[in-house]
Protein backbone atom coordinates (compact mmCIF):
# COMPACT_ATOMS: atom_id res chain seq x y z
CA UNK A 1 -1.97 18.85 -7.07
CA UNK A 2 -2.02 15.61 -4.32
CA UNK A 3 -1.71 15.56 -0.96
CA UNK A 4 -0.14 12.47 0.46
CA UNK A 5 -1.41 11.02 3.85
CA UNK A 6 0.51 8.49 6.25
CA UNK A 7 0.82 7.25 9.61
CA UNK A 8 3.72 6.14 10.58
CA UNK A 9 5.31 3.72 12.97
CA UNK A 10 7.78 4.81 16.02
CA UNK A 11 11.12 6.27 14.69
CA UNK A 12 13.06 3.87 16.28
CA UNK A 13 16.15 1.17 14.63
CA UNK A 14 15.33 -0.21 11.64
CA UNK A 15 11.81 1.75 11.23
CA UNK A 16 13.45 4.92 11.83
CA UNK A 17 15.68 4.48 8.82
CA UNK A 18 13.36 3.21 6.58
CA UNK A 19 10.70 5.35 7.40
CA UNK A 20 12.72 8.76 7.09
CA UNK A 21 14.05 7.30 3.66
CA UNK A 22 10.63 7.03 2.31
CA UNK A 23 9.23 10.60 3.85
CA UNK A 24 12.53 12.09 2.41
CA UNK A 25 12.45 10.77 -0.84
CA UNK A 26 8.01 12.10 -1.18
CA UNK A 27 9.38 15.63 -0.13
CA UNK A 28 11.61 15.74 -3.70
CA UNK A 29 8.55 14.23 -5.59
CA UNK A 30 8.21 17.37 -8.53
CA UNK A 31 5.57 18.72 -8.47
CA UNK A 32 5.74 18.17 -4.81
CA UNK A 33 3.11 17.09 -2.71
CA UNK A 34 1.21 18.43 0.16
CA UNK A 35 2.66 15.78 2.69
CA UNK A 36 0.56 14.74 5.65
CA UNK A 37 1.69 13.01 8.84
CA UNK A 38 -0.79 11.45 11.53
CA UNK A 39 -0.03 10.32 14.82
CA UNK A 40 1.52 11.15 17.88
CA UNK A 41 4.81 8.28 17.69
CA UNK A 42 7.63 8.84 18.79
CA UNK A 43 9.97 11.08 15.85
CA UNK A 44 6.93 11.56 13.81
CA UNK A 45 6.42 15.31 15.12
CA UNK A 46 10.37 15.77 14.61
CA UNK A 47 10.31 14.55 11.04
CA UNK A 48 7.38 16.61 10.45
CA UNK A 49 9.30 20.09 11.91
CA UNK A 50 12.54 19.31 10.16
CA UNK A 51 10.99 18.75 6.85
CA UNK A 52 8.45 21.41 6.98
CA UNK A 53 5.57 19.18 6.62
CA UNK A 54 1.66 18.96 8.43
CA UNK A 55 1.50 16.60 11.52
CA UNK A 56 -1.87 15.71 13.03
CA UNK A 57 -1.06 14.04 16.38
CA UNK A 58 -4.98 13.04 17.35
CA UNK A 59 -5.96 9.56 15.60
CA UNK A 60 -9.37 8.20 16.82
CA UNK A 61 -8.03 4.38 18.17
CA UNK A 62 -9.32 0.97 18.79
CA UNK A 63 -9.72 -0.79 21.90
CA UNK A 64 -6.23 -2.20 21.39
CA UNK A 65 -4.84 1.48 20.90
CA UNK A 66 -4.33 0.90 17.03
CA UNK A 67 -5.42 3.93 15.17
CA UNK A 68 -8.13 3.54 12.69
CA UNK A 69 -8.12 4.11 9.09
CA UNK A 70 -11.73 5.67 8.74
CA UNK A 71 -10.64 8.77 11.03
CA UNK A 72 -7.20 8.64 8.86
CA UNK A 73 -9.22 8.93 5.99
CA UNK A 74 -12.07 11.25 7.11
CA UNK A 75 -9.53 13.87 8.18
CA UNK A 76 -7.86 13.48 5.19
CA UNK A 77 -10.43 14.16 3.23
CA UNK A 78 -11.46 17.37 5.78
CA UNK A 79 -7.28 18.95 5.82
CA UNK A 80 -6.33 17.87 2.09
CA UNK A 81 -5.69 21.03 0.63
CA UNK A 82 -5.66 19.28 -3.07
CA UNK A 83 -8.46 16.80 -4.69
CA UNK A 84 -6.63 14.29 -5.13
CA UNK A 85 -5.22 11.89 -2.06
CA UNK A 86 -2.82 9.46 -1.81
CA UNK A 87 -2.58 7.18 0.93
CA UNK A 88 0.83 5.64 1.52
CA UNK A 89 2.28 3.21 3.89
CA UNK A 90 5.16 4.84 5.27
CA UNK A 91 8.35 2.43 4.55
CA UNK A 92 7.17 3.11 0.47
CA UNK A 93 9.66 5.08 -1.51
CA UNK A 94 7.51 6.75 -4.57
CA UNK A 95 10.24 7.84 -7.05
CA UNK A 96 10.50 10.29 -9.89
CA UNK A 97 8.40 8.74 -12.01
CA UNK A 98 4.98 8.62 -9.48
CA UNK A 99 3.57 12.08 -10.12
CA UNK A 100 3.58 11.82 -13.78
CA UNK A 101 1.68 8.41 -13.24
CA UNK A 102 -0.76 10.37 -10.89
CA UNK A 103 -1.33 13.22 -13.35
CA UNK A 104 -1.46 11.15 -16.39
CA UNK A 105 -4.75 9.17 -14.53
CA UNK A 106 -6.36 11.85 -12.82
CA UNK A 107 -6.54 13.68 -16.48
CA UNK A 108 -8.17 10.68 -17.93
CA UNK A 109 -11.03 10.31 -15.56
CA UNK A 110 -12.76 11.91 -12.33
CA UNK A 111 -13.71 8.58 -11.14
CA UNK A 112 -10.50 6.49 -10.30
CA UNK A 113 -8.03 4.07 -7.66
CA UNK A 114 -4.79 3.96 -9.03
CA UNK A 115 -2.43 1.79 -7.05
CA UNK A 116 0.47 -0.66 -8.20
CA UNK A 117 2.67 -3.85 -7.33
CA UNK A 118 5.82 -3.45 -5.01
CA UNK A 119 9.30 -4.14 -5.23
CA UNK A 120 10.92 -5.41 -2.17
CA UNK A 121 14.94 -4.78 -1.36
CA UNK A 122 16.97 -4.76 1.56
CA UNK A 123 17.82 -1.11 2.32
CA UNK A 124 19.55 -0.86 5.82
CA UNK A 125 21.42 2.53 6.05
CA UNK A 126 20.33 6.35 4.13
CA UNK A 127 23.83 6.97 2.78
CA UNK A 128 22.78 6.02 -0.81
CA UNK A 129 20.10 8.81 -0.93
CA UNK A 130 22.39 11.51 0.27
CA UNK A 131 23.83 12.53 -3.24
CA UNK A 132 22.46 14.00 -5.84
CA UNK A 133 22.40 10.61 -8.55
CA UNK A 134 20.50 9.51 -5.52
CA UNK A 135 17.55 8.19 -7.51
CA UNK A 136 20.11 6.99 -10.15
CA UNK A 137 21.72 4.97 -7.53
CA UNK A 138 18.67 3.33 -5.94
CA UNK A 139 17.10 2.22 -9.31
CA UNK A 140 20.09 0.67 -9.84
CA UNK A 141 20.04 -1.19 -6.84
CA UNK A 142 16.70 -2.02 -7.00
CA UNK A 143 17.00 -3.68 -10.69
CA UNK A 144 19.69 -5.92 -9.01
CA UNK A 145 18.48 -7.01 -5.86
CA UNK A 146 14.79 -6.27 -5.52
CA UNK A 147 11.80 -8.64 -5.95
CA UNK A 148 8.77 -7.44 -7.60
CA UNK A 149 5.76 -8.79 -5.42
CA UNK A 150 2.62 -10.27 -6.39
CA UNK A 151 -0.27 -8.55 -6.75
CA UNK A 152 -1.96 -9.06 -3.07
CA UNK A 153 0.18 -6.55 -1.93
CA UNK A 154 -0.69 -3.07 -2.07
CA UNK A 155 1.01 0.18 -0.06
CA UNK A 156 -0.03 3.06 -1.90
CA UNK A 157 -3.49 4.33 -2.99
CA UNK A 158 -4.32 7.20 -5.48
CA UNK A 159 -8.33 8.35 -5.41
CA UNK A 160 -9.68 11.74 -6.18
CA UNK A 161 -11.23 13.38 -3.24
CA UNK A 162 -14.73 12.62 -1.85
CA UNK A 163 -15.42 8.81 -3.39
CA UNK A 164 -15.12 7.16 -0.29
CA UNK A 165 -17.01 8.87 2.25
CA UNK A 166 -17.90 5.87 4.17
CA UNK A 167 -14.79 3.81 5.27
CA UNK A 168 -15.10 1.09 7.57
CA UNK A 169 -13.22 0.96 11.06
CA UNK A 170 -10.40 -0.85 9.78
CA UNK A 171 -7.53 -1.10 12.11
CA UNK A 172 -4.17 0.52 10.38
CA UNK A 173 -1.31 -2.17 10.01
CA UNK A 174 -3.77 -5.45 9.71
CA UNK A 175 -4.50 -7.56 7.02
CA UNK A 176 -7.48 -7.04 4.02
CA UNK A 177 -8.32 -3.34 4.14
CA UNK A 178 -6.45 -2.81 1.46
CA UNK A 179 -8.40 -5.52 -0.37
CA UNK A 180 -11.76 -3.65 0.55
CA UNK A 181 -10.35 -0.72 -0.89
CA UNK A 182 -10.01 -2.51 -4.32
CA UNK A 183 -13.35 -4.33 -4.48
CA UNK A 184 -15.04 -0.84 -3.29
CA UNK A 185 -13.92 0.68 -6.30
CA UNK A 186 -14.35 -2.08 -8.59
CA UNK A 187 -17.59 -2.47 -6.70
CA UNK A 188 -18.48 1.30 -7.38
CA UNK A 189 -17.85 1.31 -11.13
CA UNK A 190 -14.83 3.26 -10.61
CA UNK A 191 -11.60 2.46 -12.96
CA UNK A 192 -8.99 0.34 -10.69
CA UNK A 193 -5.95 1.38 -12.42
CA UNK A 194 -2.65 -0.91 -12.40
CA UNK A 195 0.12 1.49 -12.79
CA UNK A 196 2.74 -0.60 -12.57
CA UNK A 197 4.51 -0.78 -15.79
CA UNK A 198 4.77 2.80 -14.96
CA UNK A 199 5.56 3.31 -10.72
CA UNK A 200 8.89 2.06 -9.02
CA UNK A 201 6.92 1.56 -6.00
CA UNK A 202 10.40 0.72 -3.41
CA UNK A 203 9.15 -1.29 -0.51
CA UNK A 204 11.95 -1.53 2.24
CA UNK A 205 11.91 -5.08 4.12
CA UNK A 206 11.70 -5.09 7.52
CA UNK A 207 10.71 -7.64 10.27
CA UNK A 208 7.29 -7.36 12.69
CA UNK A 209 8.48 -6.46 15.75
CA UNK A 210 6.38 -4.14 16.87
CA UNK A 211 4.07 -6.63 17.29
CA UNK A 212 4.77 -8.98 20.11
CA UNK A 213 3.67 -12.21 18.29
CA UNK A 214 5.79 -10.74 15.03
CA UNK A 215 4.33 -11.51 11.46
CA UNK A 216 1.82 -14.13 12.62
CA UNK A 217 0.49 -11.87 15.40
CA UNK A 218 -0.32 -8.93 12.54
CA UNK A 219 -1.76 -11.23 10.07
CA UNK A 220 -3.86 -13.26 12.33
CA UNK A 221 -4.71 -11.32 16.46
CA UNK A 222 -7.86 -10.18 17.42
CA UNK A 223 -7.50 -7.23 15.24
CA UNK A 224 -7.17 -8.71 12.57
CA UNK A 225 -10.09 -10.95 12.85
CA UNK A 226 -12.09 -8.00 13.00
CA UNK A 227 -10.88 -6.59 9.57
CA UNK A 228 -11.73 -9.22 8.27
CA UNK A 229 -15.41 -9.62 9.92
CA UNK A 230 -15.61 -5.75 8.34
CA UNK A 231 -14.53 -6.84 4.86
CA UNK A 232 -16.88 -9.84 4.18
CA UNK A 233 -16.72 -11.04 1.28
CA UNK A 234 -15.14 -7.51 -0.51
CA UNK A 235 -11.83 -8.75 -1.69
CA UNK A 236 -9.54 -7.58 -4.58
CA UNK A 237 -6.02 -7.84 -5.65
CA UNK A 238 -4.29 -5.35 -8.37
CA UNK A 239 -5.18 -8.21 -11.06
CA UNK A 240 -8.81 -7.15 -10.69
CA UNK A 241 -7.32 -3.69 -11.88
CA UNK A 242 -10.03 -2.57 -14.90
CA UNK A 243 -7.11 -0.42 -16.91
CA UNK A 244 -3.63 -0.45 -16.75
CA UNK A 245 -1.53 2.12 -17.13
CA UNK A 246 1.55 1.96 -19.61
CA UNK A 247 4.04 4.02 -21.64
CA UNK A 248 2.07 4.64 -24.47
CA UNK A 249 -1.21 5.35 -22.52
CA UNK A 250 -4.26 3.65 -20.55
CA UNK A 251 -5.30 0.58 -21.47
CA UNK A 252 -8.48 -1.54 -20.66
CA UNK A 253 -7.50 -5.10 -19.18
CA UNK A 254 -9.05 -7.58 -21.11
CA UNK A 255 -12.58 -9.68 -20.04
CA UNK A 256 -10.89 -12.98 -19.67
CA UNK A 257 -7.73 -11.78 -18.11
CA UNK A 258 -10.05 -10.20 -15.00
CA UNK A 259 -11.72 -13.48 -15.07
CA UNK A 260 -8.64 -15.45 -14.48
CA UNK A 261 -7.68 -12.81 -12.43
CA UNK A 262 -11.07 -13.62 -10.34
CA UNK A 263 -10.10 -17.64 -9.72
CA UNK A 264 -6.54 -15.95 -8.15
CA UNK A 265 -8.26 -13.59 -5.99
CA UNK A 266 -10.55 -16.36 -4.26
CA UNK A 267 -7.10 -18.13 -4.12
CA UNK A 268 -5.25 -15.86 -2.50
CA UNK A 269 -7.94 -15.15 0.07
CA UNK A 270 -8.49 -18.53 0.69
CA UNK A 271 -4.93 -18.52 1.79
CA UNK A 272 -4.82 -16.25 4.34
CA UNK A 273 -7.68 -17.10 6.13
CA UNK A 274 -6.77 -20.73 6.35
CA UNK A 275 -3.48 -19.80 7.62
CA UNK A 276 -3.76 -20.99 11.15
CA UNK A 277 -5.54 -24.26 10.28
CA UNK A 278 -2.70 -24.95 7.57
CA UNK A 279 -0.01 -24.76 9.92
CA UNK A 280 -1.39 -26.67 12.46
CA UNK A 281 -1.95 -29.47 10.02
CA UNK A 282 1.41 -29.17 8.26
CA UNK A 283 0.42 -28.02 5.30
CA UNK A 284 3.13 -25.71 3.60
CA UNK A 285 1.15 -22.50 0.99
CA UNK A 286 4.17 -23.36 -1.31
CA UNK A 287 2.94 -26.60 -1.66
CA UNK A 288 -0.38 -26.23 -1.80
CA UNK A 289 0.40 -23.34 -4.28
CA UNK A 290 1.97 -25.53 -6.42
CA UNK A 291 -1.13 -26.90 -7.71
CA UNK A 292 -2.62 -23.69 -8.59
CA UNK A 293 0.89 -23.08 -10.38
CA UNK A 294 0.73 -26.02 -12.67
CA UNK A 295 -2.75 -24.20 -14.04
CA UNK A 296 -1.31 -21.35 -14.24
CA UNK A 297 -3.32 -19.72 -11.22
CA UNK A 298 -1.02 -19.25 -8.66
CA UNK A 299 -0.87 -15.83 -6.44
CA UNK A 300 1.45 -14.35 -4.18
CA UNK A 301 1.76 -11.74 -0.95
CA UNK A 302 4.49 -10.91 0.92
């Protein structure tokens, strides 16, 4: 009933681990998914053949050789062999309770994006997912050490087939396409679900090293620029979400909470496009932050 799209990153240290925990863990999603992989990185053909899954190695690219998420999506769309997609980032480990979320939406309405806030945790071996209270066991650590993240951050995307046929040349791995994503659908009239009350979304930390000028260097190069040049002024967080999906059903987020939810989102992008400026002037987001805070306004990405 989903097919579930990535692209991962070269199979190598720390992003080799992480990367074959989250791909494991989607392959014993019940009902399980059609699983996806794009790109011709290093391990990402090997994972593919040991796990039995579809790997697409070709990935229209940017000048800079960073693959782009409107061919990602396009042949998505084209290969999927179920109507609804998910697009996932590929250090996200989607747990038991994710295709029950999916199903529950996709029942209520034809027209949807269902995505949901991240919890962050150190995970630096696979031994904990080898036995069969695996999901038990991770749950458990999660509750203990992990951080749910604000509501900037998104890393998975649920959408029934065919409502975004024209997605901007957004390069995979930057900053505020995910944002576009949001405001396209809320732009649209489509129902931006929050799902999660619902979804143990399990991000696994790890540093920016494949980018030679680390965090800074993804959030702020040339590439990024561009995304956001594409994006104008289409920005959205998961508080713009229209419904919300709990235990005891779908629920429509209140007018005044999306209009708070609006003074956050200008907030938040504010923020990361004055990053470079702020810096060079000393001026610490915490502390500038803290004035939203005291109102009560105050967003967060990590």
């Amino acid at each position: 009933m989903l097919t579930l799209f990535a692209h991962p990153k070269v199979f190598k240290g720390h992003f080799g681990v992480i990367q074959r925990n989250a791909i494991s863990q989607w392959v014993r999603l019940r009902p399980t998914p059609e699983i996806i992989l794009f790109g011709n990185e290093e391990g990402t053909l090997e994972i593919a053949q040991e796990l039995s899954l579809r790997q697409v190695s070709e990935v229209k690219r940017n000048e800079y050789g960073t693959p782009l998420l409107s061919d990602l999506f396009a042949q998505a769309h084209a290969l999927a062999s179920y109507d609804i997609l998910c697009y996932a980032n590929a250090d996200m480990m989607l747990l038991g309770d994710f295709m029950g979320a999916v199903q529950r939406v996709a029942a209520w309405r034809d027209r949807f994006l269902m995505v949901g806030r991240r919890t962050n945790v150190e995970l630096d071996e696979p031994a904990i997912y080898d036995s069969s209270e695996r999901e038990a066991r991770l749950r458990d650590l999660v509750s203990q050490r992990g951080q749910l993240v604000g509501p900037s951050a998104i890393d998975y995307f649920v959408f029934p087939r065919g409502l975004f046929p024209m997605f901007p040349p957004f390069a995979i791995g930057r900053p505020v396409w995910d944002n576009w994503f949001l405001w396209k659908a809320r732009n649209s009239k489509m129902a931006l679900v929050d799902a999660s009350e619902v979804v143990l979304a399990v991000h696994q930390n790890h540093d920016y090293s494949h980018h030679p000028r680390g965090r800074h260097g993804v959030s702020y190069d040339e590439e990024a620029k561009e995304n956001r040049r594409m994006a104008g002024r289409g920005f959205c967080t998961i508080g713009n979400a229209t419904h919300k999906l709990t235990l005891n059903g779908i629920e429509s987020c209140p007018y005044f909470t999306l209009k708070r939810q609006a003074v956050r989102t200008w907030w938040s992008q504010l923020l990361m496009i004055t990053g470079p400026l702020r810096r060079s002037l000393g001026l610490r987001k915490e502390k500038i932050a803290s004035v939203m805070g005291k109102l009560g306004l105050s967003s967060s990405r990590q």
